[in-house]
Protein backbone atom coordinates (compact mmCIF):
# COMPACT_ATOMS: atom_id res chain seq x y z
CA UNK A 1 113.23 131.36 98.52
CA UNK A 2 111.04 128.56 96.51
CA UNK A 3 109.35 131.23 94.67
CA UNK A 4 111.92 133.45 93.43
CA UNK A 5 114.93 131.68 94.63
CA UNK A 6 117.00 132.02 97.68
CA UNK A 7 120.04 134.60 96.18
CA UNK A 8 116.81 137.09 96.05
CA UNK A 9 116.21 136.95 99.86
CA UNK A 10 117.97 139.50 101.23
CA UNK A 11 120.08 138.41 104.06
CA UNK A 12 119.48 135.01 103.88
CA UNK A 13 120.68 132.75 106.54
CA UNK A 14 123.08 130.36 105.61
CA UNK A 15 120.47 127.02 107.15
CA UNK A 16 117.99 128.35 104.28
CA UNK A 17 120.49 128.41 101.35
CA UNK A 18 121.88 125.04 102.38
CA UNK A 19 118.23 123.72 102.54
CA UNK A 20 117.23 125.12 99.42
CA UNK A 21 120.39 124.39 97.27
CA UNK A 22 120.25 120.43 98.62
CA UNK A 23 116.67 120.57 96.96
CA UNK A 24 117.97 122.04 94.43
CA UNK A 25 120.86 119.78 93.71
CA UNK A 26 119.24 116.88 91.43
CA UNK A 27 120.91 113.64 91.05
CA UNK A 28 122.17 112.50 87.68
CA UNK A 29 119.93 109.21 88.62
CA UNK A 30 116.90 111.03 88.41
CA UNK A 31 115.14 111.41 85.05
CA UNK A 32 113.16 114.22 84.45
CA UNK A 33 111.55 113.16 81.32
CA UNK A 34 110.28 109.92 83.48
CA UNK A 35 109.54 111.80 86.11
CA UNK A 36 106.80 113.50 84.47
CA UNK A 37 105.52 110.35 82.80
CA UNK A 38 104.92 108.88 85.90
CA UNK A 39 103.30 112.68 86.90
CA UNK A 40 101.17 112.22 83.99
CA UNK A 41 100.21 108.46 84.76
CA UNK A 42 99.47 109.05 88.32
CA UNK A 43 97.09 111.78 87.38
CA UNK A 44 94.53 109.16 87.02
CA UNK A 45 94.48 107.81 90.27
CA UNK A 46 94.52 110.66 91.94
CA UNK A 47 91.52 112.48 90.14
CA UNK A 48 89.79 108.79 90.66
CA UNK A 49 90.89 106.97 93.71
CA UNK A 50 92.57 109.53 96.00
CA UNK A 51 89.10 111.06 97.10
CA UNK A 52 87.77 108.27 98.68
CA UNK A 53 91.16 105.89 99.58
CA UNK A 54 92.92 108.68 101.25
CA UNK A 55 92.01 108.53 104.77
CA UNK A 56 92.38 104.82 105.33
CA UNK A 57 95.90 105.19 103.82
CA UNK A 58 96.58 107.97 106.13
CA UNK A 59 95.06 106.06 109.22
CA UNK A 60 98.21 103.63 108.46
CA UNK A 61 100.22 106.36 110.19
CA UNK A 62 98.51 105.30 113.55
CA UNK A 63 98.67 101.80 113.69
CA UNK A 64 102.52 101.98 115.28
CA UNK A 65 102.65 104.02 118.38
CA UNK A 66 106.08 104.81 117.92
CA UNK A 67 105.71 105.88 114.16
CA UNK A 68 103.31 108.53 115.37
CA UNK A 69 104.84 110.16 118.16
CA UNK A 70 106.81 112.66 116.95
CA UNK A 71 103.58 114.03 115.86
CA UNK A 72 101.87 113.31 118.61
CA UNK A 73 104.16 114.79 121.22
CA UNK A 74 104.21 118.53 119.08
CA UNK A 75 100.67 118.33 119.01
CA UNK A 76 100.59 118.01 114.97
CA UNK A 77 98.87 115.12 114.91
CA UNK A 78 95.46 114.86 116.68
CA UNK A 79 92.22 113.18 116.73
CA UNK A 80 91.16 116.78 116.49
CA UNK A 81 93.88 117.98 113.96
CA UNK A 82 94.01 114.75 111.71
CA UNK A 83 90.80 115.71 109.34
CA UNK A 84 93.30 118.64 108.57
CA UNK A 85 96.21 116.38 108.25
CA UNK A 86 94.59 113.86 106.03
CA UNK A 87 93.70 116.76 103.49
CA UNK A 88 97.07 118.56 103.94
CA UNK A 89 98.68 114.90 102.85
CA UNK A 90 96.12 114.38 100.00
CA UNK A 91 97.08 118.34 98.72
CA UNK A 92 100.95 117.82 98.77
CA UNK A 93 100.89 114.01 96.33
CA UNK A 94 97.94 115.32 94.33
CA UNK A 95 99.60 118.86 93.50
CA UNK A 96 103.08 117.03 92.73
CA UNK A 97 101.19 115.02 89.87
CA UNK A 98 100.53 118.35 88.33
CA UNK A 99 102.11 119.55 85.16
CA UNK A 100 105.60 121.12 85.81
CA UNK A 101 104.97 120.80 89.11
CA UNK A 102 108.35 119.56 90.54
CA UNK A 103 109.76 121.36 88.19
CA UNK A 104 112.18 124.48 90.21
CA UNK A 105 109.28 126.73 90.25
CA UNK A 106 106.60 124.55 90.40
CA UNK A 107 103.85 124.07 93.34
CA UNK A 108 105.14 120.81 93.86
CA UNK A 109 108.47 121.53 94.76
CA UNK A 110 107.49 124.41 97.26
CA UNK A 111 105.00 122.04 98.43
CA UNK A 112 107.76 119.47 99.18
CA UNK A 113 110.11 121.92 100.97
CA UNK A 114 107.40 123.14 103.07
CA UNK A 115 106.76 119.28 104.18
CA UNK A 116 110.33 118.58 104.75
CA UNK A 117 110.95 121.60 106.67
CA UNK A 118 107.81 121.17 108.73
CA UNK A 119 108.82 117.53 109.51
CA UNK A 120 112.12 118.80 110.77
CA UNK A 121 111.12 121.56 112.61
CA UNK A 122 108.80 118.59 114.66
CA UNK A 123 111.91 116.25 115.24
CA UNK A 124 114.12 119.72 116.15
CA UNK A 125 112.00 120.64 118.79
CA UNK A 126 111.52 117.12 120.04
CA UNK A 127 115.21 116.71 120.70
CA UNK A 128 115.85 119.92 122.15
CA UNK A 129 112.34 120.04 124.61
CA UNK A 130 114.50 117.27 126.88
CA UNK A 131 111.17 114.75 126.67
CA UNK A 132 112.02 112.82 123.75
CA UNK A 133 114.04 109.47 125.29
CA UNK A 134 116.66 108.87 122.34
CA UNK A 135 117.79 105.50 124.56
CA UNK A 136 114.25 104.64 123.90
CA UNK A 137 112.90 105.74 120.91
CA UNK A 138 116.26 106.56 118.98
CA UNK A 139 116.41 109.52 116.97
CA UNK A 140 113.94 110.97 115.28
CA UNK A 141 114.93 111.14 111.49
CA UNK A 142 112.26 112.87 109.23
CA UNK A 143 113.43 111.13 106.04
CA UNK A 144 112.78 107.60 107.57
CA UNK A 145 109.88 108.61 109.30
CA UNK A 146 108.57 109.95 105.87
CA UNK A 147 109.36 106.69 104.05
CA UNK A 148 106.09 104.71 104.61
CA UNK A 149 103.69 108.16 103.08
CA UNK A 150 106.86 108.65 100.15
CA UNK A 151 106.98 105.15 99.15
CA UNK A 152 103.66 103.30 99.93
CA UNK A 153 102.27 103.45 96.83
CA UNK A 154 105.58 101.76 94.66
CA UNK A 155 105.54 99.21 97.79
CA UNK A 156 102.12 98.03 97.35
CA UNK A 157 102.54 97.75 93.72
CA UNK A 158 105.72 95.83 93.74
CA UNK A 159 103.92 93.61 96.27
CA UNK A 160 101.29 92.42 93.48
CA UNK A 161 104.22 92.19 91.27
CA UNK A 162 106.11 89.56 93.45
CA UNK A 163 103.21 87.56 94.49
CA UNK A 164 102.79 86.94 91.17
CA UNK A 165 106.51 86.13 90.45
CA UNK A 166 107.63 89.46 88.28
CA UNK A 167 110.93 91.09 89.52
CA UNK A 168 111.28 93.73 87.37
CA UNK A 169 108.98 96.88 86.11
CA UNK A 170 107.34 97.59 83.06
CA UNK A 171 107.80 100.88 81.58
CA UNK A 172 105.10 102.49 82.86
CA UNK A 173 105.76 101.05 86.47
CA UNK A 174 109.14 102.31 85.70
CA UNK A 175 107.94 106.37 85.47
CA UNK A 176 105.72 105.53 88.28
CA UNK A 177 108.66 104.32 90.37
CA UNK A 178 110.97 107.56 89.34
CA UNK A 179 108.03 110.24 89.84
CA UNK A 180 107.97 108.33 93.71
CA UNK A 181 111.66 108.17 93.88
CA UNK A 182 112.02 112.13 93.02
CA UNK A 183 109.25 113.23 94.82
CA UNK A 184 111.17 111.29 98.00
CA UNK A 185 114.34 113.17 97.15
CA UNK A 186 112.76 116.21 97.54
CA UNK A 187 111.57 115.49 101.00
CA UNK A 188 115.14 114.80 101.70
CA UNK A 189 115.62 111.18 101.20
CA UNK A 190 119.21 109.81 99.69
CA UNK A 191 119.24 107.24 97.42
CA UNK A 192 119.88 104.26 99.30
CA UNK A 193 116.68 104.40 100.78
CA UNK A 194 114.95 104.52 97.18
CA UNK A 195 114.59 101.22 95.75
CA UNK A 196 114.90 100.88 92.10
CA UNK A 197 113.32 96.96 91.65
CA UNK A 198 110.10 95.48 93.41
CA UNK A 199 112.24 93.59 95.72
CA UNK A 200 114.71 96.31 96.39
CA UNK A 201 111.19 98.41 97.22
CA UNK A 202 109.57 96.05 99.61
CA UNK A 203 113.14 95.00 101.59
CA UNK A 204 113.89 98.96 102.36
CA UNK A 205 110.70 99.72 103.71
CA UNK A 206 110.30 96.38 105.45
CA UNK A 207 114.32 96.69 107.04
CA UNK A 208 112.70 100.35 108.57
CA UNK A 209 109.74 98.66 109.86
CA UNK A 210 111.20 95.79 111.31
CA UNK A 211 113.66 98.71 113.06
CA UNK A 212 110.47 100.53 114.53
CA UNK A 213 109.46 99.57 118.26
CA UNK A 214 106.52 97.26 118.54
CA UNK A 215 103.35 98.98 120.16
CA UNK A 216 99.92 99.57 119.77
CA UNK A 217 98.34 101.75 122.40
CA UNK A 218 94.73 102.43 122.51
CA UNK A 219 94.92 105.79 124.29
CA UNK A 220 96.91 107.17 121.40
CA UNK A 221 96.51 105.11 118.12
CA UNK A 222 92.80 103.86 119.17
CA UNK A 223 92.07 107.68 119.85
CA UNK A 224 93.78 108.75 116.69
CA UNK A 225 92.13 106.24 114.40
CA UNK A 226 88.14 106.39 115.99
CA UNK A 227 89.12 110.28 115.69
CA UNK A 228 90.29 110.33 112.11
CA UNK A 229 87.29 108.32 110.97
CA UNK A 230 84.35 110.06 112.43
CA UNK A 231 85.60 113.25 111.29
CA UNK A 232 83.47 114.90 108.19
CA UNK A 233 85.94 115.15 105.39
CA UNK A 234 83.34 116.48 102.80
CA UNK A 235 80.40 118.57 102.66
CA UNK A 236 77.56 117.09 103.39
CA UNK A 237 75.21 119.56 102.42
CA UNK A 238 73.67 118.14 99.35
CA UNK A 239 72.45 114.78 98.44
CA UNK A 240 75.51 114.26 96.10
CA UNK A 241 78.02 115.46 99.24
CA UNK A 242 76.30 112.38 101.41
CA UNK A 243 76.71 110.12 99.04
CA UNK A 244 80.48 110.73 98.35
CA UNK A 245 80.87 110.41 102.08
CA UNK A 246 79.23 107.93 102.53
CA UNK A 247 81.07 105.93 99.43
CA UNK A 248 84.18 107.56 101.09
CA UNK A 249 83.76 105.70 104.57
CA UNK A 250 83.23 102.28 103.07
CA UNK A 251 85.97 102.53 100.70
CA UNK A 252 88.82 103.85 103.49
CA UNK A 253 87.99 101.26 105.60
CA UNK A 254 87.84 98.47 103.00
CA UNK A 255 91.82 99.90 102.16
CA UNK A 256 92.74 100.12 105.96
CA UNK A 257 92.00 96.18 106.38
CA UNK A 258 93.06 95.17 103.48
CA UNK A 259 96.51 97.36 102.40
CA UNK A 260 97.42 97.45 106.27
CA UNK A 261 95.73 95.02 108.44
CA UNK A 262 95.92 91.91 106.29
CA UNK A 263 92.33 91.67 105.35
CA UNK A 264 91.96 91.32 109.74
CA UNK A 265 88.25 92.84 110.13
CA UNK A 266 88.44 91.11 113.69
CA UNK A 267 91.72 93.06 114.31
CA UNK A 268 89.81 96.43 112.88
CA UNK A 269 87.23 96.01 115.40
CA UNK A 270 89.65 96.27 118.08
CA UNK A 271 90.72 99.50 117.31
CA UNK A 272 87.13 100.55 117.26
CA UNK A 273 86.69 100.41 113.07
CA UNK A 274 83.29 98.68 111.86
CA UNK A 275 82.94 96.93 108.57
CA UNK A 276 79.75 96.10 108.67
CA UNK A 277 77.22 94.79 105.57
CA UNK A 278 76.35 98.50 104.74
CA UNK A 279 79.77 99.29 105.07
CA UNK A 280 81.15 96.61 102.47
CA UNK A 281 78.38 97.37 99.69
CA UNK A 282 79.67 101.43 99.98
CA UNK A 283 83.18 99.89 99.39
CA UNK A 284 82.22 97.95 96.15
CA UNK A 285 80.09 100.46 94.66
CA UNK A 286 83.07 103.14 95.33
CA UNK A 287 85.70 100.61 93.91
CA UNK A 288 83.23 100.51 90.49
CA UNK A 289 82.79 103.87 90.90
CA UNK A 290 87.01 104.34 90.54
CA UNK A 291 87.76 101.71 88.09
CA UNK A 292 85.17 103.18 85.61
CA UNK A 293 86.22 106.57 85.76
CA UNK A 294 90.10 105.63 85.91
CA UNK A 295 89.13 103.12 82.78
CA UNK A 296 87.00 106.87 81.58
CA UNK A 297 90.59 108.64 81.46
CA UNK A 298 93.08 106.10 80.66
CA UNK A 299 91.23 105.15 77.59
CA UNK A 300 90.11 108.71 76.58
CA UNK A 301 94.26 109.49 77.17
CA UNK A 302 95.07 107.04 74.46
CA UNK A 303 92.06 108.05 71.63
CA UNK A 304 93.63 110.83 68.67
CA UNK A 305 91.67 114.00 68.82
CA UNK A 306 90.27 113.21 72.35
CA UNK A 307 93.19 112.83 74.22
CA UNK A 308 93.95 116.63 74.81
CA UNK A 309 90.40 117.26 75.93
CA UNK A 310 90.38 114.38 78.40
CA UNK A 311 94.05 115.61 79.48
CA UNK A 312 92.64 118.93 80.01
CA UNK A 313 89.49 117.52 82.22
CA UNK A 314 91.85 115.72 84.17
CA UNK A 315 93.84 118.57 85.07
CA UNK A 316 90.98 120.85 86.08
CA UNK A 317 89.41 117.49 88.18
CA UNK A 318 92.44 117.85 89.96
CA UNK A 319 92.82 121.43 90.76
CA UNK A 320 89.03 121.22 92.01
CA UNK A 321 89.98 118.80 93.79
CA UNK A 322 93.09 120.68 95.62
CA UNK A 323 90.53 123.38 96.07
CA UNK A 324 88.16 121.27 98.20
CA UNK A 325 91.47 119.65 99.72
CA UNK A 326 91.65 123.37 101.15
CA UNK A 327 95.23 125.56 101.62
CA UNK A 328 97.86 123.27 103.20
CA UNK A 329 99.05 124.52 106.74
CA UNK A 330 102.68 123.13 107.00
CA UNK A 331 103.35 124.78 110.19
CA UNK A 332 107.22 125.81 111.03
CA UNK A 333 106.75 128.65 113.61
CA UNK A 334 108.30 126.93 116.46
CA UNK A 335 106.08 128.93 118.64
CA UNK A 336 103.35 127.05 117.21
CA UNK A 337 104.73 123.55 118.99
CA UNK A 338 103.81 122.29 122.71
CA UNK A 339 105.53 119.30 123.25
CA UNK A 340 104.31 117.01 125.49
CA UNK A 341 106.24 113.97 127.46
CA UNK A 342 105.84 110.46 125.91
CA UNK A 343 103.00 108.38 127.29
């Protein structure tokens, strides 16, 4: 259906051509032409800092019980599972960055219909298993529970913005904020929960948080996030493969503390994540090690006669990258789920 449309599947069910023409429905807010400007700009970032910040963003998923459990409970999120999961997160925002990629036919948007179906198929057979407490936990909406992994990137930057007392986007910021916005509206997010200004950013996803039950529990979160981080991500075959890891582990804890636990190291420790001397000095070298080759790109982007070579390097960076990132395993066989009752 996302590769050659749904009227070509033969007998389609009526669920599928609802999903697929929702996805394909686009808003007249959206703006394809800065849509792909802010494709083009976050490019950079991801062929420079998503390799070694991606797993302490992704450990933010476990530092809420409650935000968790959906996954949890199916069994799609594990200590076990989550090296997976943190790749199969990094494939889906890296490959919509792509040229053309949420375009109808591009990887991106199969990419995103594969995530939002996958994400529904986990709440679906929550509800109907009989174990999920809705007078408890409420009910388990995909599109809010996707808004933290959808948005955290415009949230954080409109954070720097207000601290330093600008309300409103540059350009740039602008695309940035539309390729996010889109890319959310794909996963099957309306647009009141897409913030258009810094402040209109921060309140939404701050009014869902503040909505989320309060709870930390070491069993699962502590179990998750010692899991997740002693996991080998990379290769580390070759001398070059150690030393990405090891830049890698200093660098996703330094953005664990400091994006999601207030700069708390004591509060890290807790949960059973170090950041020791050793650990700091990986974090700094990998932070130079992103700003020169983002400063490599975005000045390279901007130099006549260069700027289609660099462009070119960038995109092949990135596809070697989704190659090491490995085949995405968005799993929607319900036969596939065991759901467990809530601890």
């Amino acid at each position: 259906a996302c590769e050659r449309g749904v009227e070509n599947v033969e007998d389609a069910p009526p669920e599928l051509v609802a999903f697929i023409r929702a996805m394909e429905n686009t808003p007249e807010w959206v703006d394809m032409d800065l849509v792909e400007a802010g494709a083009r700009d976050e490019r950079i970032p991801m062929a420079s800092g998503t390799p070694f910040a991606i797993r302490g963003a992704f450990l933010a998923t476990f530092l809420n019980k409650y935000a968790a459990l959906p996954m949890t409970m199916t069994g799609t999120l594990s200590d076990e599972a989550s090296a997976k999961r943190v790749f199969e997160t990094a494939s889906f925002f890296t490959a919509t960055t792509l040229p053309g990629a949420l375009e109808r036919y591009g990887k991106g948007f199969q990419a995103a219909a594969k995530v939002r179906l996958m994400h529904s198929m986990v709440r679906f057979h929550l509800l109907s298993s009989g174990k999920w407490d809705v007078g408890t936990y409420g009910i388990p909406i995909p599109q809010v529970d996707q808004m933290p992994a959808g948005t955290i990137g415009t949230f954080l930057m409109s954070a720097r913005l207000l601290r330093k007392g600008i309300t409103e986007f540059t350009e740039a910021q602008r695309a940035t904020v539309e390729l996010s916005r889109y890319r959310c509206f794909l996963l099957g997010l309306p647009q009141d929960l897409l913030g258009e200004t810094p402040r209109e950013i921060i309140d939404l996803l701050m009014a869902r948080h503040v909505t989320l039950r309060e709870a930390y529990d070491d069993e699962t979160c502590g179990t998750l996030v010692r899991g997740t981080m002693e996991a080998n991500l990379f290769d580390r075959s070759s001398i070059r493969g150690k030393l990405h890891s090891w830049l890698e582990n200093g660098f996703s804890r330094f953005v664990l503390i400091n994006s999601f636990l207030s700069g708390d190291a004591a509060q890290a420790r807790t949960m059973g994540i170090t950041f020791s001397r050793t650990e700091k000095l990986a974090a700094a070298i990998a932070a130079g090690v992103i700003s020169t080759n983002a400063a490599f790109y975005r000045i390279g982007l901007k130099v006549p006669g260069l700027s289609a070579w660099i462009d070119r390097r960038l995109n092949a960076k990135i596809a070697r990258l989704l190659d090491t990132y490995g085949h995405a395993d968005f799993v929607t066989d319900p036969g596939q789920y065991t759901v467990n009752a809530a601890t």
